[in-house]
PDB file of N, CA and C in Angstrom:
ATOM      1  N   UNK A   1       0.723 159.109-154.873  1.00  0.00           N
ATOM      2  CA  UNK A   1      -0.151 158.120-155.454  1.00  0.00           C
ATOM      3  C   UNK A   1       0.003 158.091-156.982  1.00  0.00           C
ATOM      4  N   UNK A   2       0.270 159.007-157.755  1.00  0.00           N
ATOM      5  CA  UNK A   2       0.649 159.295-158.999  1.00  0.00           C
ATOM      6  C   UNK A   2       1.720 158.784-159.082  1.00  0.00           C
ATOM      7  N   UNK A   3       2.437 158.705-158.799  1.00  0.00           N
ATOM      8  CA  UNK A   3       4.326 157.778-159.162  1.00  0.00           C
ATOM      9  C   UNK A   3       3.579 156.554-158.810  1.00  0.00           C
ATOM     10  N   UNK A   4       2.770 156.107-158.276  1.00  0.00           N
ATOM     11  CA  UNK A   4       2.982 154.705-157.548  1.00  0.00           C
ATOM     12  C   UNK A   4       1.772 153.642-158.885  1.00  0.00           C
ATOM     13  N   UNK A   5       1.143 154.769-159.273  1.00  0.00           N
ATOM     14  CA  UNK A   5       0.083 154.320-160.349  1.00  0.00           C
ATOM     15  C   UNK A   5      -1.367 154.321-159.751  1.00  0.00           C
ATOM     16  N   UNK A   6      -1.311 154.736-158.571  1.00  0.00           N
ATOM     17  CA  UNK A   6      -2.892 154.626-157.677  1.00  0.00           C
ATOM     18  C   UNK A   6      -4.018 155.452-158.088  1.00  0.00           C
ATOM     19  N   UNK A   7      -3.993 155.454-160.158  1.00  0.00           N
ATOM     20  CA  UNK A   7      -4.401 156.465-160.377  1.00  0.00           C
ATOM     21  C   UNK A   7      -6.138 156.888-159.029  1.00  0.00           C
ATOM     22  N   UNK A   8      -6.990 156.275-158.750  1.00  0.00           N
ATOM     23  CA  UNK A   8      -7.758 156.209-158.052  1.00  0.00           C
ATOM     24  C   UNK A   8      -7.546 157.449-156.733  1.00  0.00           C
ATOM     25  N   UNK A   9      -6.723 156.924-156.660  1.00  0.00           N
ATOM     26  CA  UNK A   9      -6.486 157.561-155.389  1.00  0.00           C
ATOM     27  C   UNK A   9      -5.358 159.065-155.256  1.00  0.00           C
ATOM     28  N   UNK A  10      -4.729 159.324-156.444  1.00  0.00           N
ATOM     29  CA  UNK A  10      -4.409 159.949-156.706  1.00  0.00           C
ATOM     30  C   UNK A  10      -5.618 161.047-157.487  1.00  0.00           C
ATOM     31  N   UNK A  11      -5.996 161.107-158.296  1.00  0.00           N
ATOM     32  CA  UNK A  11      -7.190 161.648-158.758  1.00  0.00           C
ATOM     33  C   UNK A  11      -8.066 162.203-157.787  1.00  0.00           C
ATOM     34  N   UNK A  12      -8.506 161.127-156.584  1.00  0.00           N
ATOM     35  CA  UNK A  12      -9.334 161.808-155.034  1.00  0.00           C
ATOM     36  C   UNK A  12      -8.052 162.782-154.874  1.00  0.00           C
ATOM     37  N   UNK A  13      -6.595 163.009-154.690  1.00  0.00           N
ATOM     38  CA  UNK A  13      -6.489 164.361-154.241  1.00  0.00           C
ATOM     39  C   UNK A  13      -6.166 164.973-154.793  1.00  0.00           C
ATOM     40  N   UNK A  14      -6.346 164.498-156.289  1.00  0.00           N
ATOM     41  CA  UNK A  14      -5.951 166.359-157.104  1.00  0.00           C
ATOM     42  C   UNK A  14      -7.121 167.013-156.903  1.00  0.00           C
ATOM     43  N   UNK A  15      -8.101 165.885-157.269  1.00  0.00           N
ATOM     44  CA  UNK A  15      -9.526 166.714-157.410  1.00  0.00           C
ATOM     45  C   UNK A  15      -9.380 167.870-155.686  1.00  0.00           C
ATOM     46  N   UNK A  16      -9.425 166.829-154.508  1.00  0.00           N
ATOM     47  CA  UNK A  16      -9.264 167.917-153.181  1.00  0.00           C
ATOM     48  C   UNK A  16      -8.582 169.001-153.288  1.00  0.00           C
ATOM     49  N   UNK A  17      -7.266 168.701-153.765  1.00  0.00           N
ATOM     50  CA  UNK A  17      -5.940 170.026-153.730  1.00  0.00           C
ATOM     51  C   UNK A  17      -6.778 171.233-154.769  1.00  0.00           C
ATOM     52  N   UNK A  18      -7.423 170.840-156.079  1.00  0.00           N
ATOM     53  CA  UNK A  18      -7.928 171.593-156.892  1.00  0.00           C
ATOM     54  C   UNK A  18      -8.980 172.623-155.617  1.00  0.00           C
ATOM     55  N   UNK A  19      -9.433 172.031-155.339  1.00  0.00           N
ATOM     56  CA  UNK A  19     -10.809 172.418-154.456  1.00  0.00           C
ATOM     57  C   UNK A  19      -9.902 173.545-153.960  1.00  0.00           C
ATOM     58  N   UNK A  20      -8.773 173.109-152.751  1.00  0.00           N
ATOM     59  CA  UNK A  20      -8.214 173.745-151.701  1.00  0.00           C
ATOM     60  C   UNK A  20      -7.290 175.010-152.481  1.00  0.00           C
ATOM     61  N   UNK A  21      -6.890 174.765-153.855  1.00  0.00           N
ATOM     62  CA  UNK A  21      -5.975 175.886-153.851  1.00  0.00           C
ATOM     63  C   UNK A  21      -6.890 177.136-154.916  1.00  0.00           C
ATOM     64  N   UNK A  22      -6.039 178.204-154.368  1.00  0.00           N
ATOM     65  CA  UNK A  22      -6.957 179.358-154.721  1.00  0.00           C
ATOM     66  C   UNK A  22      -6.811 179.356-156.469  1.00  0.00           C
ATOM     67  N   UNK A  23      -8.000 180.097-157.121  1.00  0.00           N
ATOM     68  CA  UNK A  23      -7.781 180.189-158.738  1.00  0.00           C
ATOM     69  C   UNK A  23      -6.490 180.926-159.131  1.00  0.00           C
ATOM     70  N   UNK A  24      -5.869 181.725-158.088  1.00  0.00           N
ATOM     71  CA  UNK A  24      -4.434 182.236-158.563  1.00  0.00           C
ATOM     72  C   UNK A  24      -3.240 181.377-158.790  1.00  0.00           C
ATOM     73  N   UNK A  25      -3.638 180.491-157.939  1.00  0.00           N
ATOM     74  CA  UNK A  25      -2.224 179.896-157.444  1.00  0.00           C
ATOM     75  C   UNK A  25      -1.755 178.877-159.187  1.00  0.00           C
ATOM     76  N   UNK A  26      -1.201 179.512-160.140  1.00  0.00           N
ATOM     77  CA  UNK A  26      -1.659 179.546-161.281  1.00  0.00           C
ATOM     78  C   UNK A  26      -0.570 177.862-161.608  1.00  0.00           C
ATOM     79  N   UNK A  27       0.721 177.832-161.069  1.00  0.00           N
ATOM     80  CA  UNK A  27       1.598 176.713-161.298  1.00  0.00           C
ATOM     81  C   UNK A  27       1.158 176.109-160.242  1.00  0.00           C
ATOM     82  N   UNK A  28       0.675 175.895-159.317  1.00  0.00           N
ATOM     83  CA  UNK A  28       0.242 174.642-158.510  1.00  0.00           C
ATOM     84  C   UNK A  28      -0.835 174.193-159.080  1.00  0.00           C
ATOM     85  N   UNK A  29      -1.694 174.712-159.451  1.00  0.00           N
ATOM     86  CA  UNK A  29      -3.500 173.894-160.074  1.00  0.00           C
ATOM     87  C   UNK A  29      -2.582 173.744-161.373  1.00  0.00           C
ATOM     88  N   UNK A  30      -1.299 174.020-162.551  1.00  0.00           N
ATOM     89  CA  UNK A  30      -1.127 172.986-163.833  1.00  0.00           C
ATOM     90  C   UNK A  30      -0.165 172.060-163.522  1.00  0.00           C
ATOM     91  N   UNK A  31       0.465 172.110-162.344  1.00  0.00           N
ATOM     92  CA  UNK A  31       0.900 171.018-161.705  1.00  0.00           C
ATOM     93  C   UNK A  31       0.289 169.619-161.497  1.00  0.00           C
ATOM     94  N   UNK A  32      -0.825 169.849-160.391  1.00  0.00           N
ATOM     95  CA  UNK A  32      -1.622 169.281-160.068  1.00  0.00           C
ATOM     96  C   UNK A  32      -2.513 168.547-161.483  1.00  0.00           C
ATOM     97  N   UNK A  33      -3.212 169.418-162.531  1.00  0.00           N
ATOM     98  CA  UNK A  33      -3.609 169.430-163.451  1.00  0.00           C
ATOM     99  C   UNK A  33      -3.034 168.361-164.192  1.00  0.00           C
ATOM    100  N   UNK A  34      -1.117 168.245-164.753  1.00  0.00           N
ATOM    101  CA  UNK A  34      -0.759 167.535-165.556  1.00  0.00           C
ATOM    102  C   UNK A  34       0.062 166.136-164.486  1.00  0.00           C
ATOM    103  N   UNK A  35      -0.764 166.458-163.232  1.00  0.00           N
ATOM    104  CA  UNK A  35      -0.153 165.066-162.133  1.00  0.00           C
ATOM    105  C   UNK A  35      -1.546 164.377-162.607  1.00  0.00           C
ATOM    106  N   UNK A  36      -2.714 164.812-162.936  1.00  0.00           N
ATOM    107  CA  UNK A  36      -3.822 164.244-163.013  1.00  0.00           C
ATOM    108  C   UNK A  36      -3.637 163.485-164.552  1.00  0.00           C
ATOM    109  N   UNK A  37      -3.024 164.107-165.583  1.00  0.00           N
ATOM    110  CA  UNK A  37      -3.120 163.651-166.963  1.00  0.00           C
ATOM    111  C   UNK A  37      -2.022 162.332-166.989  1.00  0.00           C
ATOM    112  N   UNK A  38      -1.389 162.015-166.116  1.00  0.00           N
ATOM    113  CA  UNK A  38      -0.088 161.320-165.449  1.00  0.00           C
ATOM    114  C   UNK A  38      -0.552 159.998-165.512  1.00  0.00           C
ATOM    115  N   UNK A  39      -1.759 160.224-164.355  1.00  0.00           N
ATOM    116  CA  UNK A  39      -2.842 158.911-164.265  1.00  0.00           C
ATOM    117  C   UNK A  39      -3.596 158.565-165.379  1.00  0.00           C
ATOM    118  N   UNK A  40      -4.172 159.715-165.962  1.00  0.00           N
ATOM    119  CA  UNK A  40      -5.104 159.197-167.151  1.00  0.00           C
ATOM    120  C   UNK A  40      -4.319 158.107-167.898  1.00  0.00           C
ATOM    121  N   UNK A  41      -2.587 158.625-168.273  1.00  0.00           N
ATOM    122  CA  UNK A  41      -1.783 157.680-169.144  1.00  0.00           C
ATOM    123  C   UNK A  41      -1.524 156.120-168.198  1.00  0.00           C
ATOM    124  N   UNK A  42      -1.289 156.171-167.022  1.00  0.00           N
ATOM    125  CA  UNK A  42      -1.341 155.155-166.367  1.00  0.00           C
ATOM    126  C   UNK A  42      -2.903 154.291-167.154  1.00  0.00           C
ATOM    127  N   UNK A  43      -3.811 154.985-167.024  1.00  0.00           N
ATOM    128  CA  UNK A  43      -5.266 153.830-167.100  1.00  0.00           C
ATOM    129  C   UNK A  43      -5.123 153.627-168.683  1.00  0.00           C
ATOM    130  N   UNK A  44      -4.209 154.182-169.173  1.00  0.00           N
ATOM    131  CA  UNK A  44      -4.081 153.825-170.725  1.00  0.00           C
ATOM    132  C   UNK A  44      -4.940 154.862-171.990  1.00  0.00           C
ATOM    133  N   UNK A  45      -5.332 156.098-171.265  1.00  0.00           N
ATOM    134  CA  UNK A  45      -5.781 156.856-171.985  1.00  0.00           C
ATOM    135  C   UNK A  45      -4.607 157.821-172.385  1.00  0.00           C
ATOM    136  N   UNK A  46      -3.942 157.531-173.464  1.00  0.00           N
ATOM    137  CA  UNK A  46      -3.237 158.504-173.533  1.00  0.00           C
ATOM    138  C   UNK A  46      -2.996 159.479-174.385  1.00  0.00           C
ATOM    139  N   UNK A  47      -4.198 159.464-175.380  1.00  0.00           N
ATOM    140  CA  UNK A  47      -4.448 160.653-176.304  1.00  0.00           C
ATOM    141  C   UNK A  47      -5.513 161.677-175.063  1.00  0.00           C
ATOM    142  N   UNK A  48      -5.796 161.578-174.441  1.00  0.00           N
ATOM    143  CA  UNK A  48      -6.408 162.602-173.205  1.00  0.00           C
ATOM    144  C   UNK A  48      -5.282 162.949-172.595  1.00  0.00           C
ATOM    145  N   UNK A  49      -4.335 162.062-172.075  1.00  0.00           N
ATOM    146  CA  UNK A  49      -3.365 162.827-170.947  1.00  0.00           C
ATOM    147  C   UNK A  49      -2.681 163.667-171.991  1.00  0.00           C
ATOM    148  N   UNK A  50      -2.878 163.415-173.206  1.00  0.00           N
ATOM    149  CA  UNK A  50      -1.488 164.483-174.379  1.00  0.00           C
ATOM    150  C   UNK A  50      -2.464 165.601-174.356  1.00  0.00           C
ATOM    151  N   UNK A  51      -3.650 165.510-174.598  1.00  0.00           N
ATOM    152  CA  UNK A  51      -4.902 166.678-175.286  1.00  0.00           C
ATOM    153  C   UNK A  51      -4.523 167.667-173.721  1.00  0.00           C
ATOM    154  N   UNK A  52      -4.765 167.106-172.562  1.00  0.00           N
ATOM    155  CA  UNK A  52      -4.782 168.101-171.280  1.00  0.00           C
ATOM    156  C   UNK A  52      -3.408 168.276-170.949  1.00  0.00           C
ATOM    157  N   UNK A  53      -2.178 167.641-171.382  1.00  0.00           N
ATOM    158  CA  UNK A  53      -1.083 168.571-170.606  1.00  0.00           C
ATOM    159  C   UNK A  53      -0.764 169.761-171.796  1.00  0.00           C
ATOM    160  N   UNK A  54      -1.172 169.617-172.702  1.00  0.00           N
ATOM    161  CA  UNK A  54      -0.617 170.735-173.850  1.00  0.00           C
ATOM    162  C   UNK A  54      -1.686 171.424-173.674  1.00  0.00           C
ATOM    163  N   UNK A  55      -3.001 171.412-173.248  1.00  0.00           N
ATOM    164  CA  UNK A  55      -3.817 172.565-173.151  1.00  0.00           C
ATOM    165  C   UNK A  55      -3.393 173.384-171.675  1.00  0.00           C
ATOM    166  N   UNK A  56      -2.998 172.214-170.794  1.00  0.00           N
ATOM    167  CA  UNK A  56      -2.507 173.055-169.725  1.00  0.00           C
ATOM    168  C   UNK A  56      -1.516 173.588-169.518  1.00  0.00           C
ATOM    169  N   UNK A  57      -0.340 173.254-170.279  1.00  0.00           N
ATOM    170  CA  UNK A  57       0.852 174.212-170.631  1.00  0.00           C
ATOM    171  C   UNK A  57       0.821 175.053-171.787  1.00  0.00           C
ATOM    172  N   UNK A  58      -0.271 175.030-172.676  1.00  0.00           N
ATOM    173  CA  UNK A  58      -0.527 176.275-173.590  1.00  0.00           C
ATOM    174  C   UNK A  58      -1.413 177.460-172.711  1.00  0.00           C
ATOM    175  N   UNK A  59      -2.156 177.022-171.664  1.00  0.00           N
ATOM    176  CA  UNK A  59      -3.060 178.485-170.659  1.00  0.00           C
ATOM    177  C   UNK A  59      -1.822 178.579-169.864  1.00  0.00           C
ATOM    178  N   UNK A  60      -0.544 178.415-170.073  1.00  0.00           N
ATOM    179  CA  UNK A  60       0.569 179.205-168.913  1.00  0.00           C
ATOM    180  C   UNK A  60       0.954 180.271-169.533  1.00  0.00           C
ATOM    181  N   UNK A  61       1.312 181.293-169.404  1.00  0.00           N
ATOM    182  CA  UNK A  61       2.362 182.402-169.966  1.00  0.00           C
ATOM    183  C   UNK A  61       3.447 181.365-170.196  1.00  0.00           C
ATOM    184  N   UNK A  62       4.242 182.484-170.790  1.00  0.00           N
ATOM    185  CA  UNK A  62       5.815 181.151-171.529  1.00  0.00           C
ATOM    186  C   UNK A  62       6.464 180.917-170.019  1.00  0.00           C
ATOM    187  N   UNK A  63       6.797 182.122-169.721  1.00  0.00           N
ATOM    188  CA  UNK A  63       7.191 182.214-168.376  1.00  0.00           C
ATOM    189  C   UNK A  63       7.402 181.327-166.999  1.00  0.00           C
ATOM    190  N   UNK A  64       6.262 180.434-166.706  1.00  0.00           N
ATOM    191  CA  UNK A  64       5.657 179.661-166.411  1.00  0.00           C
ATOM    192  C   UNK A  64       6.006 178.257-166.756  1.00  0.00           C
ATOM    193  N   UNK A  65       6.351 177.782-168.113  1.00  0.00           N
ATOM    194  CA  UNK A  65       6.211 176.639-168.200  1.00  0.00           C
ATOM    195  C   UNK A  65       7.963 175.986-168.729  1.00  0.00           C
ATOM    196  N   UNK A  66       8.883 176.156-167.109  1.00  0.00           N
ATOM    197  CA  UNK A  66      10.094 176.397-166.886  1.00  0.00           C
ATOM    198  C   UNK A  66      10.117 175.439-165.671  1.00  0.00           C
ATOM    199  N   UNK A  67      11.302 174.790-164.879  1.00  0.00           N
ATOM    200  CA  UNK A  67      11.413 174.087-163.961  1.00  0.00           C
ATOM    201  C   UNK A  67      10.718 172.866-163.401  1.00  0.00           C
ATOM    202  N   UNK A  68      10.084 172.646-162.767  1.00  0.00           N
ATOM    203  CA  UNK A  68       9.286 171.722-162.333  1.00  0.00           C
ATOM    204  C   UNK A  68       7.578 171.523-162.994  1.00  0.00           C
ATOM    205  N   UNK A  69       7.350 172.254-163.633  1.00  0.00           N
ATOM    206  CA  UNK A  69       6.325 172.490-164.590  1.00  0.00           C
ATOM    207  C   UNK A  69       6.813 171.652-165.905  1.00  0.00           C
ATOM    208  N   UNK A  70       7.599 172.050-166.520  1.00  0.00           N
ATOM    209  CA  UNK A  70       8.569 171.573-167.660  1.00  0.00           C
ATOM    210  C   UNK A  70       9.058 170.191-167.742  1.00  0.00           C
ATOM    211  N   UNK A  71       9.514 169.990-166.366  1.00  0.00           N
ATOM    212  CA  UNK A  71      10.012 168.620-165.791  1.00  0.00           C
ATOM    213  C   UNK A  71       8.928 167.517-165.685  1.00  0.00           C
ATOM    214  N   UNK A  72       7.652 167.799-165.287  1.00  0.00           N
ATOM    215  CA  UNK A  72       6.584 166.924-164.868  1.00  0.00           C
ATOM    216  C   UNK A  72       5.925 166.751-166.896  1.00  0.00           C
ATOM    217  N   UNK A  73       5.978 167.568-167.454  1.00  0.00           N
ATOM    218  CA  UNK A  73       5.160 167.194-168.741  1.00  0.00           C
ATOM    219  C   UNK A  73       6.140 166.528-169.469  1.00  0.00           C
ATOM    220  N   UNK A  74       7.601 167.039-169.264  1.00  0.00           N
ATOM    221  CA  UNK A  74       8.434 166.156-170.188  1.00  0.00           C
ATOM    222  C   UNK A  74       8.692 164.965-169.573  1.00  0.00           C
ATOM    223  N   UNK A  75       8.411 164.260-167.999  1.00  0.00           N
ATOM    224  CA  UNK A  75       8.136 163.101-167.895  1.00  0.00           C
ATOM    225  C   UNK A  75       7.008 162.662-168.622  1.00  0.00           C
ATOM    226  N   UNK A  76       5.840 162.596-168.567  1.00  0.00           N
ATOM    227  CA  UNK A  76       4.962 162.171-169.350  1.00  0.00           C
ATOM    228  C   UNK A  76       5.744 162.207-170.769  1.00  0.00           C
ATOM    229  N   UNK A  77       5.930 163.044-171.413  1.00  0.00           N
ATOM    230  CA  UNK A  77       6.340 162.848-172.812  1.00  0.00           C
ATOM    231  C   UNK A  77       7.363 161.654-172.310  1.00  0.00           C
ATOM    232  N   UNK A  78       8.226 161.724-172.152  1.00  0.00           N
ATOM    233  CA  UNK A  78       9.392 160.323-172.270  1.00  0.00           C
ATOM    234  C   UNK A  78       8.677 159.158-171.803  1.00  0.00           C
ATOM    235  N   UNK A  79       7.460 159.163-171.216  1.00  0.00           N
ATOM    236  CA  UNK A  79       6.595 157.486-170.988  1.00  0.00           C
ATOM    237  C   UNK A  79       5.953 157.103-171.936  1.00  0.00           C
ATOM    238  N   UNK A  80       5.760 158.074-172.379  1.00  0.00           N
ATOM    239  CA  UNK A  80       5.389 157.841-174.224  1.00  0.00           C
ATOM    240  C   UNK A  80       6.375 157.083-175.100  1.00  0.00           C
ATOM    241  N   UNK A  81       7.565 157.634-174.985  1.00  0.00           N
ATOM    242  CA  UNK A  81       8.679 157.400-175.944  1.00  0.00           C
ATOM    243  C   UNK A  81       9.384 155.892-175.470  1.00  0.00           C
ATOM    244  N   UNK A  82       8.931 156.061-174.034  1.00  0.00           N
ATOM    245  CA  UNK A  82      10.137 154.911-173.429  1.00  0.00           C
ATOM    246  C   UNK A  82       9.258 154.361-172.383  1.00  0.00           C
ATOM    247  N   UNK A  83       8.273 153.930-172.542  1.00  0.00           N
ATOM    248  CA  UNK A  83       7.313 153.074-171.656  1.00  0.00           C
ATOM    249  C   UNK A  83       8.290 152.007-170.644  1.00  0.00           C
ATOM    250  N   UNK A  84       9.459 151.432-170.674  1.00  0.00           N
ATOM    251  CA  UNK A  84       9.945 150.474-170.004  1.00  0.00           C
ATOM    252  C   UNK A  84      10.215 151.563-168.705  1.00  0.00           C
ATOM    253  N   UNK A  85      10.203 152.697-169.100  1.00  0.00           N
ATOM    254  CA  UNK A  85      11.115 153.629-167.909  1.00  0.00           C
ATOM    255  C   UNK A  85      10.520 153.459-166.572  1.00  0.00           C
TER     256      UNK A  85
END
């Protein structure tokens, strides 16, 4: 629902997945987290989606914010840069 722009409906399941996954599961909830800041930029808020993916990739260890973590915020950054994308 997040790729598709449904921010609505995307948002109903981060918020669920948030619910469902445990407080450890530390790269799935900033996953989830910066899939949610994804939408905010979709509805056109996009000094919020910048404020929450850098707070949520600054609470990772460095460690952490590598592969598919890395990949999902530096999309957002390039929709910034290159909105036609």
């Amino acid at each position: 629902m997040t790729t598709l722009g449904d921010s609505r409906r995307a948002n109903e399941s981060h918020q669920r997945a948030l619910e469902l996954s445990a407080p450890t599961r530390t790269m799935t909830r900033t996953l989830l987290t910066i899939d949610a800041t994804a939408c905010s930029h979709h509805n056109g808020d996009i000094e919020q989606a910048c404020r929450r993916t850098v707070a949520a990739l600054t609470a990772l260890p460095a460690d952490y914010r590598t592969g598919l973590v890395r990949r999902r915020a530096l999309n957002l950054y390039e929709a910034l840069h290159y909105p036609s994308r």
